[in-house]
Protein backbone atom coordinates (compact mmCIF):
# COMPACT_ATOMS: atom_id res chain seq x y z
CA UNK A 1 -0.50 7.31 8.28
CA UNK A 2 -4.07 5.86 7.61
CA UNK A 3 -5.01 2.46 9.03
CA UNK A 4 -7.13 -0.61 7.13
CA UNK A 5 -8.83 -2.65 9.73
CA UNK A 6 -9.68 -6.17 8.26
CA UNK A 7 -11.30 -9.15 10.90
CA UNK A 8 -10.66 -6.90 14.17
CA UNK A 9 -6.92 -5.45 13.67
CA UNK A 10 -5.90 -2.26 12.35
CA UNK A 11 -3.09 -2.17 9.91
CA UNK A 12 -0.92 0.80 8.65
CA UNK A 13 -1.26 2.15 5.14
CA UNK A 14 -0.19 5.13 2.97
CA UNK A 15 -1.13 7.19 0.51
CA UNK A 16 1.71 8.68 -2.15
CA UNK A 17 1.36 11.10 -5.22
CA UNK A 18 4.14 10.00 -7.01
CA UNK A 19 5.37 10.79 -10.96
CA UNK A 20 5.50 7.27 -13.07
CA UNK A 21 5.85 7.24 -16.64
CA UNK A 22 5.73 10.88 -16.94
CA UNK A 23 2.50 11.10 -14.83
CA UNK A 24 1.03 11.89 -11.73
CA UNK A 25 -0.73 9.11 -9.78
CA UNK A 26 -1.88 8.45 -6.17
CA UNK A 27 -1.21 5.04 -4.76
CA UNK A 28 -1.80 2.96 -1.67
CA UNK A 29 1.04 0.69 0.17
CA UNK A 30 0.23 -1.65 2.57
CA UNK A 31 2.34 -3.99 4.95
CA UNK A 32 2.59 -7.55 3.70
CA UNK A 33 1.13 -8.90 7.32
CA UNK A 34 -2.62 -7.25 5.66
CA UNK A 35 -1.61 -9.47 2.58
CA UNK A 36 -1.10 -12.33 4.83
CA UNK A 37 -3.92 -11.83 7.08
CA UNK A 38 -5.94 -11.98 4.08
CA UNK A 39 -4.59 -14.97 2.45
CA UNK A 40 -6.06 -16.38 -0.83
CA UNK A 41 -9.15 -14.35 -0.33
CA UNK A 42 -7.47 -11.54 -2.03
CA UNK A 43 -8.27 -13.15 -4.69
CA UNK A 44 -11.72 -14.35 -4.30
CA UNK A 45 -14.48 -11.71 -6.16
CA UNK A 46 -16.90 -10.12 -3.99
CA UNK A 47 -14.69 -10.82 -0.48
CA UNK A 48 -13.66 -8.17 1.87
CA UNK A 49 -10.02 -9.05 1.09
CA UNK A 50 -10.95 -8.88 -2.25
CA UNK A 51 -12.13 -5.02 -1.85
CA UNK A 52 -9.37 -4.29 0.01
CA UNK A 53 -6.54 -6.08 -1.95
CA UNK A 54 -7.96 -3.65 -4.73
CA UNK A 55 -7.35 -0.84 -3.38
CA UNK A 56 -3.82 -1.51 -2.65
CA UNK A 57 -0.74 -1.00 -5.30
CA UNK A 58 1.65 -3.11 -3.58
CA UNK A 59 2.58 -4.01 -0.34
CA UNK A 60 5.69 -3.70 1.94
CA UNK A 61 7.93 -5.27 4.47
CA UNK A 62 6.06 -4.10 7.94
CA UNK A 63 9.27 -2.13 9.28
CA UNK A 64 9.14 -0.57 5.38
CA UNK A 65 6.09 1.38 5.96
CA UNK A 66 7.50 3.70 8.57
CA UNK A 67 10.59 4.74 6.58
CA UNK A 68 10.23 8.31 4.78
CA UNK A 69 7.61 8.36 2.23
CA UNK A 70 10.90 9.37 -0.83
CA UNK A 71 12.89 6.62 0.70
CA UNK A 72 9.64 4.09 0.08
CA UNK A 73 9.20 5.57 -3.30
CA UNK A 74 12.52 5.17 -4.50
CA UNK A 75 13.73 1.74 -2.93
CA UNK A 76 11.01 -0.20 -1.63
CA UNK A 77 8.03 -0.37 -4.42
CA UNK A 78 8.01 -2.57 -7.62
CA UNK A 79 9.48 0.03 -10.03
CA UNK A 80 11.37 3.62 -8.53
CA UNK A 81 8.78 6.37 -8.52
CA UNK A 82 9.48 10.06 -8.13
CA UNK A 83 7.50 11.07 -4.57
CA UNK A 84 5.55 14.64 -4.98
CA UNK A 85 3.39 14.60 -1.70
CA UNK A 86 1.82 12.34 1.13
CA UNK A 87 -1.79 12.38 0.99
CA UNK A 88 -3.11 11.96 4.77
């Protein structure tokens, strides 16, 4: 597990390859208490949140992030993705 620290506090993120739409991709999950710790400035250009929001494909519930990365990919992202491998 990698960790994002944003104002001072670390917070737990991972790194899938997964299959979607007949490809291979790598995302990034997040817990939703980064989202909330950074608020609207997610959305404001040229912020840290901003940076960091883009770098993220979707967040999770906080207890989410420690399940097993097939159990994340098939239950707990926007769409059900096929897992291949964790990248560390």
């Amino acid at each position: 597990m990698n960790k994002i620290t944003f104002k001072g506090k670390e917070y737990p993120t991972r790194t899938f390859v997964v299959i979607c739409e007949d490809e291979k991709r790598e995302y990034t999950i997040a817990t939703e208490s980064l989202s909330d710790a950074m608020g609207d400035d997610k959305e404001k250009f040229g912020t840290e949140a901003n940076d960091i929001d883009n770098e993220i494909y979707f967040y999770v519930e906080d207890e989410v992030i420690e399940l097993g990365a097939d159990e994340i990919c098939n239950d707990h992202l926007d769409e059900p993705m096929e897992f291949v491998k964790e990248i560390r």
